[in-house]
PDB file of N, CA and C in Angstrom:
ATOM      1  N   UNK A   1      10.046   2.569  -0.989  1.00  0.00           N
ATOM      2  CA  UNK A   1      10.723   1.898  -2.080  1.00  0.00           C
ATOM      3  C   UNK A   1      10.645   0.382  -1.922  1.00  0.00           C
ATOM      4  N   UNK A   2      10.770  -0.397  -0.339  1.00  0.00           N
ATOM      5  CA  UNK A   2      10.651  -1.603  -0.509  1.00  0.00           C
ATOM      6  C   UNK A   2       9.360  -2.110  -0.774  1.00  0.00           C
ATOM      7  N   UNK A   3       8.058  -1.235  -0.438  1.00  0.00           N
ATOM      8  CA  UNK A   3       6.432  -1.689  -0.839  1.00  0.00           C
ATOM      9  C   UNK A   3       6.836  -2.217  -2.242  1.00  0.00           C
ATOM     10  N   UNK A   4       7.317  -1.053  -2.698  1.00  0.00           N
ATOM     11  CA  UNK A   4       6.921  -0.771  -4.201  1.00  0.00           C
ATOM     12  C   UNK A   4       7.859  -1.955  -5.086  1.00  0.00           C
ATOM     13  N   UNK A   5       9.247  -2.104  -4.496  1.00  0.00           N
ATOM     14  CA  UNK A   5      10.239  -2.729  -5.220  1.00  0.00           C
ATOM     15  C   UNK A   5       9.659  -4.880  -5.376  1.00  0.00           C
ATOM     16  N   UNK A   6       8.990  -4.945  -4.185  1.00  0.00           N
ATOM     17  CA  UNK A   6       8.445  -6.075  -3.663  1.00  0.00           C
ATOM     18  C   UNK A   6       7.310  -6.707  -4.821  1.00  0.00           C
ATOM     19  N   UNK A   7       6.226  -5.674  -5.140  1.00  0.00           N
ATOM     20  CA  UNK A   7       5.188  -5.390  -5.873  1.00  0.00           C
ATOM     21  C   UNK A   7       5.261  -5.448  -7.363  1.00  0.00           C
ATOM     22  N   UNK A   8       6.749  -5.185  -7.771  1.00  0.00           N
ATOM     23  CA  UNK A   8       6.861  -5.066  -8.875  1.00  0.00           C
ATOM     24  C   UNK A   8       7.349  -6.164  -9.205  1.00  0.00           C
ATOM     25  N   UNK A   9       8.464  -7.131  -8.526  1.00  0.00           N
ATOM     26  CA  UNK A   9       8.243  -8.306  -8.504  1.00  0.00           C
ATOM     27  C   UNK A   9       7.622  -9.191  -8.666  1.00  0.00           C
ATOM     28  N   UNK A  10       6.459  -9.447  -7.911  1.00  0.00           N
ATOM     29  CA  UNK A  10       5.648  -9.824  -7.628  1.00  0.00           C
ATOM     30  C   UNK A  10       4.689  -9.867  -8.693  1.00  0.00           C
ATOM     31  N   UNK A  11       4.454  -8.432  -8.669  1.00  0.00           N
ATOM     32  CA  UNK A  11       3.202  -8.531  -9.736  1.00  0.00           C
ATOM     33  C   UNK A  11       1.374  -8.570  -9.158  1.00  0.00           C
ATOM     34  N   UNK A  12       1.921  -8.767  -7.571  1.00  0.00           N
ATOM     35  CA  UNK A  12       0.488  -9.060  -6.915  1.00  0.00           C
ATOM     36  C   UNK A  12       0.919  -8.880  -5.543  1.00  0.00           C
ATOM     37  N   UNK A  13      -0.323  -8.404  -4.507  1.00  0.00           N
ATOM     38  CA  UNK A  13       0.016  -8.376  -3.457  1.00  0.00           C
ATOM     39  C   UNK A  13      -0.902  -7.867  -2.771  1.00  0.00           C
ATOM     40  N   UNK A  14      -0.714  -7.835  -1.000  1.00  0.00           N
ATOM     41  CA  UNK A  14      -1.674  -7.168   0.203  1.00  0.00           C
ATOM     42  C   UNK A  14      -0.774  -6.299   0.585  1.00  0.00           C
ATOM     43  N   UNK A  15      -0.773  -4.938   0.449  1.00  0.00           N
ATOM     44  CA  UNK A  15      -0.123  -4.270   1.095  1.00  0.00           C
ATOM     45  C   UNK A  15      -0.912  -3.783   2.626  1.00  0.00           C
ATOM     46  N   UNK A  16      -0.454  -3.547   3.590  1.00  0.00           N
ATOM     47  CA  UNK A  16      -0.761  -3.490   4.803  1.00  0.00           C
ATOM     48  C   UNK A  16      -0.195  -2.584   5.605  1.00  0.00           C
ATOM     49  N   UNK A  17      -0.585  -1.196   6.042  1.00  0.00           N
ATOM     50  CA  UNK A  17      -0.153   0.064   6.571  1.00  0.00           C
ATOM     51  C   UNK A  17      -0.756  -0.134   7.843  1.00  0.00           C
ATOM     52  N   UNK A  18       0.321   0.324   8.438  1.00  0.00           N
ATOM     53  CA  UNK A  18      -0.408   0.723  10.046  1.00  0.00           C
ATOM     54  C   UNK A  18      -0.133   2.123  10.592  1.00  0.00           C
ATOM     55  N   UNK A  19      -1.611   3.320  10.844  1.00  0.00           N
ATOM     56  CA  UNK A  19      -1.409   4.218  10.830  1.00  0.00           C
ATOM     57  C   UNK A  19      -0.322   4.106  12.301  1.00  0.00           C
ATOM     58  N   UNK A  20       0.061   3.642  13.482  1.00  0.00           N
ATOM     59  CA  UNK A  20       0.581   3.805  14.026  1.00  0.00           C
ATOM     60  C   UNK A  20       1.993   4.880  14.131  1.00  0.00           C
ATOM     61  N   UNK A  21       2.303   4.098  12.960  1.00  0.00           N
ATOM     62  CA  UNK A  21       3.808   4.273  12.527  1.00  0.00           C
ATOM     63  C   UNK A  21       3.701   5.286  11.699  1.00  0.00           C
ATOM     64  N   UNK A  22       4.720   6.068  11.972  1.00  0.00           N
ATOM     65  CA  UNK A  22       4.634   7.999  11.529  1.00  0.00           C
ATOM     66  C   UNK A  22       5.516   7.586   9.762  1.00  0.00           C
ATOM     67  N   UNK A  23       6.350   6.662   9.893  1.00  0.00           N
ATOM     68  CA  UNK A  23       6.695   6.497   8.357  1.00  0.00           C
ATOM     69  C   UNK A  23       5.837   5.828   7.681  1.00  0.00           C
ATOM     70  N   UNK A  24       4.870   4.946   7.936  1.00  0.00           N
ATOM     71  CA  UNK A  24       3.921   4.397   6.905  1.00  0.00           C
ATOM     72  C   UNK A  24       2.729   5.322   6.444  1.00  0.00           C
ATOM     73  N   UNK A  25       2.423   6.416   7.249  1.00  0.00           N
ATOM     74  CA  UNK A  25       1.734   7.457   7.381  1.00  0.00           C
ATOM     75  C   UNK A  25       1.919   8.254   6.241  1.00  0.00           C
ATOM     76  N   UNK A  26       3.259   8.185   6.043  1.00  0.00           N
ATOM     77  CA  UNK A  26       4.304   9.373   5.525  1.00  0.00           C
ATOM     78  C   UNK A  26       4.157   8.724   3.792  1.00  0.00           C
ATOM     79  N   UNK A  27       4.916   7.649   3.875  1.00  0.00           N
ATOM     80  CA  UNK A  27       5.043   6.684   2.426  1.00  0.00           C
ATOM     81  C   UNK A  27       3.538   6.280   2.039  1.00  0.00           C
ATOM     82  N   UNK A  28       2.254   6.001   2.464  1.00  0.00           N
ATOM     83  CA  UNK A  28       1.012   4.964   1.549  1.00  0.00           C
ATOM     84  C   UNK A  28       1.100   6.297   0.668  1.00  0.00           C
ATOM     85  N   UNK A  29       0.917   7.690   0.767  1.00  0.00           N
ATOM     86  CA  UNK A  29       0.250   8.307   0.045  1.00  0.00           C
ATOM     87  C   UNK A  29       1.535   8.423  -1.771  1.00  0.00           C
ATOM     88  N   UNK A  30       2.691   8.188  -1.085  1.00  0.00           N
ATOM     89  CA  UNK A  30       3.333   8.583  -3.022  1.00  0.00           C
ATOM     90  C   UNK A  30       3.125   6.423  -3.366  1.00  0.00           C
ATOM     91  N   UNK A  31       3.398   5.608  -2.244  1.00  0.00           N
ATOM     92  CA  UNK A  31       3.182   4.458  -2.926  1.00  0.00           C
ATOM     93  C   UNK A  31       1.624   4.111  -3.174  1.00  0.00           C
ATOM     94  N   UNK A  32       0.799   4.910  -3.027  1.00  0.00           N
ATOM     95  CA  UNK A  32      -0.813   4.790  -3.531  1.00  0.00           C
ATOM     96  C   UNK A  32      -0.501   5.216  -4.959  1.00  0.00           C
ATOM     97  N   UNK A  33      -0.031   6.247  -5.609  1.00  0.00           N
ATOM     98  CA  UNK A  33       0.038   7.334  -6.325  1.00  0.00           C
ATOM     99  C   UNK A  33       0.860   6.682  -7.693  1.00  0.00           C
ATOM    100  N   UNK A  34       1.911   5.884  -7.036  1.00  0.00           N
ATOM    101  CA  UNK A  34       2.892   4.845  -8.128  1.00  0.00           C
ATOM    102  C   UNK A  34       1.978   4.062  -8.222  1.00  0.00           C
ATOM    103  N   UNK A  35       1.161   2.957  -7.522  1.00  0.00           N
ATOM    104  CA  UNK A  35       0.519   2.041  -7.890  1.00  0.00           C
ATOM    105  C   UNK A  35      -0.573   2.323  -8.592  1.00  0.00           C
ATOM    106  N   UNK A  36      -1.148   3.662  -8.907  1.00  0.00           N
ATOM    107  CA  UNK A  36      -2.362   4.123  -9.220  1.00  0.00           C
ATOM    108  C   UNK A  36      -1.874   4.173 -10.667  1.00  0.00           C
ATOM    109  N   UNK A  37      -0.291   4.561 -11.248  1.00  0.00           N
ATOM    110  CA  UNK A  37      -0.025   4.918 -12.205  1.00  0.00           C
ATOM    111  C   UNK A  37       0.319   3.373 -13.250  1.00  0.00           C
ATOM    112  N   UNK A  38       0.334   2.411 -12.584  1.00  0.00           N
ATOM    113  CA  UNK A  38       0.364   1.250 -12.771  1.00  0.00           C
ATOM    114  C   UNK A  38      -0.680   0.537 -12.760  1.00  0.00           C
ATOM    115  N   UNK A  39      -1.675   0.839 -12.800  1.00  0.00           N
ATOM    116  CA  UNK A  39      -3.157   0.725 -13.125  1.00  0.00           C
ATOM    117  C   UNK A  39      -3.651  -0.598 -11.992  1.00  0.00           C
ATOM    118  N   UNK A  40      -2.915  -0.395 -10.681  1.00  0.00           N
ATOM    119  CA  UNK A  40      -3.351  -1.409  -9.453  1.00  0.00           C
ATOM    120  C   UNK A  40      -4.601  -1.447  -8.823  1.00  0.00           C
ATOM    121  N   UNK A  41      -5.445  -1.804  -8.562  1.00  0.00           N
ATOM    122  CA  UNK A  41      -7.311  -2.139  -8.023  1.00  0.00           C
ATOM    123  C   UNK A  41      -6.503  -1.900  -6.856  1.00  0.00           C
ATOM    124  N   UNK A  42      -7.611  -1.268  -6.099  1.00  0.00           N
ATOM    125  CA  UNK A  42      -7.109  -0.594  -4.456  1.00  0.00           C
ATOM    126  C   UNK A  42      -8.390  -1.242  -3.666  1.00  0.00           C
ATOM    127  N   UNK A  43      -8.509  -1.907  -2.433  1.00  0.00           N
ATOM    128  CA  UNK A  43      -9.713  -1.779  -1.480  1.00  0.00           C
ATOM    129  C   UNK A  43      -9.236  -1.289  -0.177  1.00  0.00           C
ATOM    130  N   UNK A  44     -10.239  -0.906   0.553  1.00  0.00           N
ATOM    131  CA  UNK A  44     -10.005  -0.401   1.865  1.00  0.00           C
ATOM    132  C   UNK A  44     -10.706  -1.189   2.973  1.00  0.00           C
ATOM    133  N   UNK A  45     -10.134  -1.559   3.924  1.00  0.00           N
ATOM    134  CA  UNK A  45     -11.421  -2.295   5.438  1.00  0.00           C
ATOM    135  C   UNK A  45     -11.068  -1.504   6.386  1.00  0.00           C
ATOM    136  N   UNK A  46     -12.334  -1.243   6.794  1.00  0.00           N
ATOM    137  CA  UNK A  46     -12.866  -0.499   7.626  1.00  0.00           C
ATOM    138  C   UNK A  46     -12.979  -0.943   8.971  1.00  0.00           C
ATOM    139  N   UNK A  47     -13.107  -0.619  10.377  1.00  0.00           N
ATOM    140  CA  UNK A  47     -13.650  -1.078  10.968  1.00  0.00           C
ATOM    141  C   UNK A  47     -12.584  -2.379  12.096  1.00  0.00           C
ATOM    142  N   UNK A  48     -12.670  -2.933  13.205  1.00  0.00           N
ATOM    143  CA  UNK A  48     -11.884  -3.825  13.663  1.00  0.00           C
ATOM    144  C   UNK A  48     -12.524  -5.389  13.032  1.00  0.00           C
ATOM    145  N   UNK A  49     -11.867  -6.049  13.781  1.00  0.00           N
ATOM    146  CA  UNK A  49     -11.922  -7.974  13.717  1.00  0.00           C
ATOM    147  C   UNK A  49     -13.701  -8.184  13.727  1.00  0.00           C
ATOM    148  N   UNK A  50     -13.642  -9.050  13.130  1.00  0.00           N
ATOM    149  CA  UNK A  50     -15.249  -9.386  12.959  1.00  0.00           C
ATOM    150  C   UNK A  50     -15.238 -10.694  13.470  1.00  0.00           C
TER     151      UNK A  50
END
């Protein structure tokens, strides 16, 4: 709810998950799903530090 509440604010943003953490794990997939319904451009990086 705070990704999302932040975002809507906003209007723009980097959201930033770290699989580490068993709740961010838990939450990207319904806050992918709201932002998808809100017609948000998604990218993904791959890979470590360059």
């Amino acid at each position: 709810m705070r990704v999302l509440h932040e975002i809507n604010q906003k209007h723009k943003g980097v959201i930033l998950f770290h699989d580490v953490h068993k709740q961010s794990v838990m939450a990207l997939s319904p806050v992918i799903e709201e932002l998808q319904r809100q017609d948000y451009t998604f990218l993904a990086r791959r890979g470590g530090p360059t």
